[in-house]
N, C-alpha and C. Protein backbone atom coordinates (compact mmCIF):
# COMPACT_ATOMS: atom_id res chain seq x y z
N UNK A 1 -10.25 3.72 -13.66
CA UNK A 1 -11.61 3.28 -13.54
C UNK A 1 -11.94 2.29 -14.66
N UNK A 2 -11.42 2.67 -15.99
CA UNK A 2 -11.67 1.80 -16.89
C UNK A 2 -10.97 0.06 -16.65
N UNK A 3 -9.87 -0.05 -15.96
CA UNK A 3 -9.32 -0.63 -15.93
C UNK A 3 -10.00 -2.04 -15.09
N UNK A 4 -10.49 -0.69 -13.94
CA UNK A 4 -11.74 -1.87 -13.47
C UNK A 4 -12.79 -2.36 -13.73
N UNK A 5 -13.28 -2.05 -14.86
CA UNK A 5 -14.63 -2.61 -15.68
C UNK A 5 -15.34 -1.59 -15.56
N UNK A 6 -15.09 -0.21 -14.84
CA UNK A 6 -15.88 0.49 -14.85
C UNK A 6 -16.34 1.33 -16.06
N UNK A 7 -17.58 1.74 -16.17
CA UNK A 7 -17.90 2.84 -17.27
C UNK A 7 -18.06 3.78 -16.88
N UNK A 8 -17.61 5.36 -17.81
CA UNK A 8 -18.08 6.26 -16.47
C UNK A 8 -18.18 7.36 -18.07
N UNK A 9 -19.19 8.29 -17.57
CA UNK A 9 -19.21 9.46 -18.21
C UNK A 9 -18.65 10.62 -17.70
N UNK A 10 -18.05 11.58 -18.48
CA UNK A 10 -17.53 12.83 -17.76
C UNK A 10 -18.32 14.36 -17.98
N UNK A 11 -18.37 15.34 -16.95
CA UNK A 11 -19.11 16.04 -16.99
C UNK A 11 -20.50 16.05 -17.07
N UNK A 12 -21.27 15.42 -15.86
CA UNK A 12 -22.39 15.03 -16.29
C UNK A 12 -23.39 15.97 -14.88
N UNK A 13 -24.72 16.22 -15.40
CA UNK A 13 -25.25 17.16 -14.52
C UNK A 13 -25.72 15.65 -13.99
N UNK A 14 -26.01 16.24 -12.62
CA UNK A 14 -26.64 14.79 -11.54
C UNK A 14 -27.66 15.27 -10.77
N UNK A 15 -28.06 17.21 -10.60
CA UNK A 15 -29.06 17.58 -10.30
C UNK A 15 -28.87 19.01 -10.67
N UNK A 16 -30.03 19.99 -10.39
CA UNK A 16 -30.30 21.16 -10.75
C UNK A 16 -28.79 22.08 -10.89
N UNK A 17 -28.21 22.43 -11.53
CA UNK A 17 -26.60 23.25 -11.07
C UNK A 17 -25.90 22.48 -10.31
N UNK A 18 -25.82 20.87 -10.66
CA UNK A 18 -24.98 20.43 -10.04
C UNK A 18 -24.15 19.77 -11.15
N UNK A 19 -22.69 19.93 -11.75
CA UNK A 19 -21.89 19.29 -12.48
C UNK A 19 -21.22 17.98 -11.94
N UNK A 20 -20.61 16.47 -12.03
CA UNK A 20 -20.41 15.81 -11.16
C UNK A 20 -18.81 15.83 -12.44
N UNK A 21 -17.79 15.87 -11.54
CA UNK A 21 -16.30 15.43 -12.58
C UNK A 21 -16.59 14.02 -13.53
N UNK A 22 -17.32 13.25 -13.04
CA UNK A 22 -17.48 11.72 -14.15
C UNK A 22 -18.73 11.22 -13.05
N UNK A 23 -19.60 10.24 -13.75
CA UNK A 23 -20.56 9.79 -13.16
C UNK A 23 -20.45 7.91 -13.46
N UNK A 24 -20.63 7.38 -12.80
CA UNK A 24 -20.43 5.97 -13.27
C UNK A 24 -22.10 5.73 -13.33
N UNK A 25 -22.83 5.60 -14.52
CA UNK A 25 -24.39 5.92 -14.32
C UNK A 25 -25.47 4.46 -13.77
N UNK A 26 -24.69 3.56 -14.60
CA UNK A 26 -24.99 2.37 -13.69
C UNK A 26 -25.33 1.98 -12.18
N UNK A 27 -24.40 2.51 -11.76
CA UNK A 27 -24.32 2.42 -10.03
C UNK A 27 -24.96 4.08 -9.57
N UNK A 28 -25.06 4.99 -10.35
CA UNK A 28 -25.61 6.21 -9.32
C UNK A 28 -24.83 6.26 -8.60
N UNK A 29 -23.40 6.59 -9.16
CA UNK A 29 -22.05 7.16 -8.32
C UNK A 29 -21.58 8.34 -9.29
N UNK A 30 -21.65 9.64 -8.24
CA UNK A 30 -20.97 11.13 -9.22
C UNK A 30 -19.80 10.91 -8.16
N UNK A 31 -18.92 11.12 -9.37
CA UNK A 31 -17.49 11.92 -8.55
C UNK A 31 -16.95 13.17 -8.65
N UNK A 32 -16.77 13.81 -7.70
CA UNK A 32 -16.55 15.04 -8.00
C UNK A 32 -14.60 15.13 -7.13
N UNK A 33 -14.12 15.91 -8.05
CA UNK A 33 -12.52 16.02 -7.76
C UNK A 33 -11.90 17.22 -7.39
N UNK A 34 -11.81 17.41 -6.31
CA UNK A 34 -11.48 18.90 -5.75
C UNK A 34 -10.18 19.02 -5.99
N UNK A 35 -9.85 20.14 -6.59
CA UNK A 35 -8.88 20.65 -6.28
C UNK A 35 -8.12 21.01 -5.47
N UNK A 36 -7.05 20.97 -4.42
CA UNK A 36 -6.57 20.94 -3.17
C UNK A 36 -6.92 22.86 -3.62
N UNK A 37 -6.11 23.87 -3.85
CA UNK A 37 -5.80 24.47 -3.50
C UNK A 37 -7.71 25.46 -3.44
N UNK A 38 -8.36 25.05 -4.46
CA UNK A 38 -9.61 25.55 -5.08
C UNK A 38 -10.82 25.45 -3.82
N UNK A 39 -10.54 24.28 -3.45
CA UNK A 39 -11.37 23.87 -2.57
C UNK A 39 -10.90 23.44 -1.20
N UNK A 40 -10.01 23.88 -0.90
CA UNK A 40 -9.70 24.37 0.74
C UNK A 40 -9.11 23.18 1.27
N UNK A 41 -8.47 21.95 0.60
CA UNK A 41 -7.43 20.50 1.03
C UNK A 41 -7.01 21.01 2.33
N UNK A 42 -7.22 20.43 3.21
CA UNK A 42 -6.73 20.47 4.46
C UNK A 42 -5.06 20.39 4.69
N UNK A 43 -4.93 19.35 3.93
CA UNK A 43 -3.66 19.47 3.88
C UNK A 43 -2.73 20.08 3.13
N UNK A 44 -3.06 20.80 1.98
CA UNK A 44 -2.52 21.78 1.10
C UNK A 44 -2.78 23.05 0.84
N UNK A 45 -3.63 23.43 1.19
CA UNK A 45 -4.38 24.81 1.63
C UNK A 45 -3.97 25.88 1.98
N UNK A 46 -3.44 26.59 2.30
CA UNK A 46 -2.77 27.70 3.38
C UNK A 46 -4.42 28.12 4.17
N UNK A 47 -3.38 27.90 5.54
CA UNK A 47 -4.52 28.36 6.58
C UNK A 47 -5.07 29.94 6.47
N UNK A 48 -3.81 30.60 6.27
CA UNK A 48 -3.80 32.23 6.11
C UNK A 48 -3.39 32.53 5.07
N UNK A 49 -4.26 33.90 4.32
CA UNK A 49 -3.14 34.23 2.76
C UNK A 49 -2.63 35.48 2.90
N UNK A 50 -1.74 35.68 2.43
CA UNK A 50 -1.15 36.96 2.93
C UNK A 50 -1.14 37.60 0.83
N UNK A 51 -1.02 39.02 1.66
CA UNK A 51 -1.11 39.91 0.51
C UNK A 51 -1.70 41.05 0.19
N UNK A 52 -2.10 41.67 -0.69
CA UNK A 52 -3.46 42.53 -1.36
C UNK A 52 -4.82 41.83 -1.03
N UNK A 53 -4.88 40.87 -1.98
CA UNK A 53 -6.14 40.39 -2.19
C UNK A 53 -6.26 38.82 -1.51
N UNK A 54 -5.49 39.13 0.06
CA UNK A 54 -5.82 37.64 1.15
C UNK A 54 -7.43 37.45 1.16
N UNK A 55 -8.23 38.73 1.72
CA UNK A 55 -9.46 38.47 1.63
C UNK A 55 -10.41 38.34 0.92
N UNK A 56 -9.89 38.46 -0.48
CA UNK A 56 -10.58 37.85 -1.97
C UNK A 56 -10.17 35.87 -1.78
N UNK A 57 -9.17 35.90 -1.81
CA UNK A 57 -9.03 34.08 -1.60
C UNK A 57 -9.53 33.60 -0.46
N UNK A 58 -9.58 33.93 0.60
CA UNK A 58 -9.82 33.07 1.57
C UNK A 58 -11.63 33.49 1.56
N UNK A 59 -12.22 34.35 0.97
CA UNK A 59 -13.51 34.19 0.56
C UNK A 59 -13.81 33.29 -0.53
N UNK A 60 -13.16 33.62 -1.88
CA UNK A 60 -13.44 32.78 -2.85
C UNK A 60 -12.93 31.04 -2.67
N UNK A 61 -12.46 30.77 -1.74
CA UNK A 61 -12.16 29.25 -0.91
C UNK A 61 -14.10 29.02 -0.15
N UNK A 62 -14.13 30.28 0.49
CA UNK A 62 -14.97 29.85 1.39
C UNK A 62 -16.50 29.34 0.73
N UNK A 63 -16.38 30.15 -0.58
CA UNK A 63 -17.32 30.16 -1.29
C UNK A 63 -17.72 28.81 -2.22
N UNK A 64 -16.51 28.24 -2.23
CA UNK A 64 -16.46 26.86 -2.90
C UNK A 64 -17.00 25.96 -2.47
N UNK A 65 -16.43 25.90 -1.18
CA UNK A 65 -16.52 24.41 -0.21
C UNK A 65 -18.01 24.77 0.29
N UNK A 66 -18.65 26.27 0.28
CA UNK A 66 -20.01 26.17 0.34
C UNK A 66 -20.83 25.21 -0.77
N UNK A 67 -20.41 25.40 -1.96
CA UNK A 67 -21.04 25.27 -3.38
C UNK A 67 -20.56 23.16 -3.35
N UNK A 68 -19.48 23.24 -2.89
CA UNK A 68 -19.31 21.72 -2.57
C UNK A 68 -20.04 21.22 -1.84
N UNK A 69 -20.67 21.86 -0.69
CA UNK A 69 -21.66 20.96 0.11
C UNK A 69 -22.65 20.77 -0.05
N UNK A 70 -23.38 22.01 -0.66
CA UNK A 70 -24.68 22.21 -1.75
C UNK A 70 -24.45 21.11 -2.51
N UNK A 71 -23.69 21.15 -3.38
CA UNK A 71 -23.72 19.86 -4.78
C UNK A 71 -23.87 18.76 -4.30
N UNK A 72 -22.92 18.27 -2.70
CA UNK A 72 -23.47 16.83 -2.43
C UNK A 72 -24.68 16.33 -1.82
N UNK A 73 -25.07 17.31 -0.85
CA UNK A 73 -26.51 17.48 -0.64
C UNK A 73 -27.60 17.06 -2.11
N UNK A 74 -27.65 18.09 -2.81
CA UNK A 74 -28.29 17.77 -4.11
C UNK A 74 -28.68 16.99 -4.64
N UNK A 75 -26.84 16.17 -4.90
CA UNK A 75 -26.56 15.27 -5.88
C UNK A 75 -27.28 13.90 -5.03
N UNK A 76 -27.24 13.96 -3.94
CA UNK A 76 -27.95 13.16 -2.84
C UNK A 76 -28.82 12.56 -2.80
N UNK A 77 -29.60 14.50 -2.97
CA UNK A 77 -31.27 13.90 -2.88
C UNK A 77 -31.96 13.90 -4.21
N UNK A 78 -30.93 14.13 -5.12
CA UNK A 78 -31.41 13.23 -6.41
C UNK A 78 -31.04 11.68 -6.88
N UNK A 79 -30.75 10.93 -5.60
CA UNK A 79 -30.51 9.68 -5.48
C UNK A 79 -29.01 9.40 -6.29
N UNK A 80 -28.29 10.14 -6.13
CA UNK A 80 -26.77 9.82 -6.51
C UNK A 80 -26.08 9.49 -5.02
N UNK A 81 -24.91 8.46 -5.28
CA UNK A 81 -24.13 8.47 -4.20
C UNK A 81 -22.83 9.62 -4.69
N UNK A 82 -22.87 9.67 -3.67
CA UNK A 82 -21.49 10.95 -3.94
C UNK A 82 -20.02 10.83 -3.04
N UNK A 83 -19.16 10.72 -4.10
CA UNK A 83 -17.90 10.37 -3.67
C UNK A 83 -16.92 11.35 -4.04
N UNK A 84 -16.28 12.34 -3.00
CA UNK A 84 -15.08 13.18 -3.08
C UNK A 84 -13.89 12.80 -2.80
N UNK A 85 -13.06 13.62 -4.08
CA UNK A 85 -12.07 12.94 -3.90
C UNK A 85 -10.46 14.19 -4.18
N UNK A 86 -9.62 13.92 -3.09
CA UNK A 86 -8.89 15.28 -3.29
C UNK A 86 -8.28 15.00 -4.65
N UNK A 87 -7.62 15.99 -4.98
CA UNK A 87 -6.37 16.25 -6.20
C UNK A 87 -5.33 15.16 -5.83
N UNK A 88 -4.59 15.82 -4.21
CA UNK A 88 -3.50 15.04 -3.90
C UNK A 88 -3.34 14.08 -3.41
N UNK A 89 -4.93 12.88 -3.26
CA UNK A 89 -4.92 11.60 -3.45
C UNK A 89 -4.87 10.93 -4.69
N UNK A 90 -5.37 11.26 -5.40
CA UNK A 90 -5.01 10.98 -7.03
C UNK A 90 -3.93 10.87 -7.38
N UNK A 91 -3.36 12.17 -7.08
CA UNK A 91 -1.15 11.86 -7.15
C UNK A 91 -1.06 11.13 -5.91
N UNK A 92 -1.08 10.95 -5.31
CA UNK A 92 -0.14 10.42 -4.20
C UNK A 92 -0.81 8.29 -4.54
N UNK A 93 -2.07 8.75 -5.00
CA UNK A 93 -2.10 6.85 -4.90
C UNK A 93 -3.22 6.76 -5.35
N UNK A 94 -3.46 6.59 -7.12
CA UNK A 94 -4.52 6.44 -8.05
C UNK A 94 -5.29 5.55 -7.82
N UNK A 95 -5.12 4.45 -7.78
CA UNK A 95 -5.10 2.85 -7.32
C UNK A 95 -5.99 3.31 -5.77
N UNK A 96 -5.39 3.66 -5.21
CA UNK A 96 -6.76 4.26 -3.65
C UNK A 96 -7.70 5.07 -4.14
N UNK A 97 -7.61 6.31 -4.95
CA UNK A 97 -8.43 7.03 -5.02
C UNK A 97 -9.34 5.37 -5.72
N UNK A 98 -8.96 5.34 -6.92
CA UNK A 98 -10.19 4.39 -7.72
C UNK A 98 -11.22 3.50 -7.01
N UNK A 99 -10.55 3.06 -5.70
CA UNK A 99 -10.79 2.21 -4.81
C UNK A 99 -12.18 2.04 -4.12
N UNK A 100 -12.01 3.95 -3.96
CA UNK A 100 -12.62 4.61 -2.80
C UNK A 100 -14.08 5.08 -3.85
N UNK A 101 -13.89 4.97 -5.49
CA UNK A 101 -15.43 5.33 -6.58
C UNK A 101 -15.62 3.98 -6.78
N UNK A 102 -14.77 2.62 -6.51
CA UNK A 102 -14.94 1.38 -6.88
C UNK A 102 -15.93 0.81 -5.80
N UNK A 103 -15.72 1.47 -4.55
CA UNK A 103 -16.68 0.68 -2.91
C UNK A 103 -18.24 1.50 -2.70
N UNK A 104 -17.74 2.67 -3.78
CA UNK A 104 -19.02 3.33 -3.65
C UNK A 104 -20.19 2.44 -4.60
N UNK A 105 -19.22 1.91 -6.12
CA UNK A 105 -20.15 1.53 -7.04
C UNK A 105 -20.69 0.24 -6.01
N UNK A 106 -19.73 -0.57 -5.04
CA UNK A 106 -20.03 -1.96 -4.54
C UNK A 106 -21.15 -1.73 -3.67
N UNK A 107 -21.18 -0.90 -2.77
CA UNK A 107 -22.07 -0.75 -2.58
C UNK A 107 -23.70 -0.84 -2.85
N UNK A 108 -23.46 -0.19 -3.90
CA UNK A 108 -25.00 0.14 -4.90
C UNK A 108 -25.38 -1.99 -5.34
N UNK A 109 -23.92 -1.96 -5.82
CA UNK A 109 -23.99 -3.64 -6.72
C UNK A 109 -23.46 -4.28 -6.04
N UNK A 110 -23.57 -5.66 -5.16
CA UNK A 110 -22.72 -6.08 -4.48
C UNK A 110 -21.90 -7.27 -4.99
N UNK A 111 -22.10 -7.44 -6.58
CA UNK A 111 -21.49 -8.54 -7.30
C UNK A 111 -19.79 -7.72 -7.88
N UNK A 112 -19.19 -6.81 -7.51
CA UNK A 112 -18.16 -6.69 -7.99
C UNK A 112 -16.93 -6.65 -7.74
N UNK A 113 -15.52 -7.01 -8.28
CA UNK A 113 -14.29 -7.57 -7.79
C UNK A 113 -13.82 -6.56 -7.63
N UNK A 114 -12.35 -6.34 -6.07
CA UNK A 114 -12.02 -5.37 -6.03
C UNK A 114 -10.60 -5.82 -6.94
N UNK A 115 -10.26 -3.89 -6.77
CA UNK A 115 -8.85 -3.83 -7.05
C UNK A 115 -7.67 -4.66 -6.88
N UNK A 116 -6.80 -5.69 -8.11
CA UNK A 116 -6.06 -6.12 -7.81
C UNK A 116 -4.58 -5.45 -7.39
C-alpha cells in the first residue's frame, strides 16, 4: 500500500465495536483481512469438522462471519467504504489484493494511478 502512495493507519475503530485491519483515512476506505480459516474462506474452510468439539467450530465460524457482516454494515453507515479481503489472496497475489484497497480509494478520488 505504501508503495502506492498510499497512507494508511492500522487498527483503527471506523464505528461503534467496529475495528477495521488498516484504514486509508483520506479516502474513507477500512480494510478488514479475514482470516481464511477464522472466517469461513470458501475456499479453505472445511465444509464439515469432525471431532469432540465440531460443533464449537463450526459455531464459532458461524459467529464470525455474523460479526463480519455487522462490521460492514456499520462501517458503511458510518460512511466508510469497506473492502474485504481474504488471507489467501494476500499470499497468493499481494499486488491484486492492493489493487482491489487501491480501486476502492479510486473510487472515493478519481485522480489516482494504478498499480504498475
Amino acid at each position: 500500500m505504501h508503495r502506492l502512495g498510499l497512507r494508511f493507519r492500522l487498527q483503527r475503530r471506523v464505528a461503534p465495536r467496529c475495528t477495521a485491519d488498516f484504514v486509508l483515512p483520506r479516502y474513507r476506505v477500512a480494510v478488514f483481512v479475514d482470516g481464511c480459516f477464522w472466517h469461513g474462506c470458501p475456499e479453505h474452510c472445511p465444509d464439515e469438522f469432525r471431532g469432540p468439539n465440531a460443533a464449537l467450530w463450526k459455531q464459532k465460524i458461524a459467529v464470525n462471519r455474523e460479526r463480519d457482516g455487522r462490521n460492514t454494515a456499520d462501517a458503511a453507515a458510518a460512511g466508510w467504504t469497506v473492502v474485504r479481503v481474504w488471507e489467501c489472496e494476500i499470499r497468493r497475489d499481494p499486488d491484486a489484493a492492493a489493487q482491489q484497497v487501491m480501486a476502492a480509494a479510486h473510487e472515493h478520488h478519481g485522480s489516482l494511478k494504478p498499480l504498475r
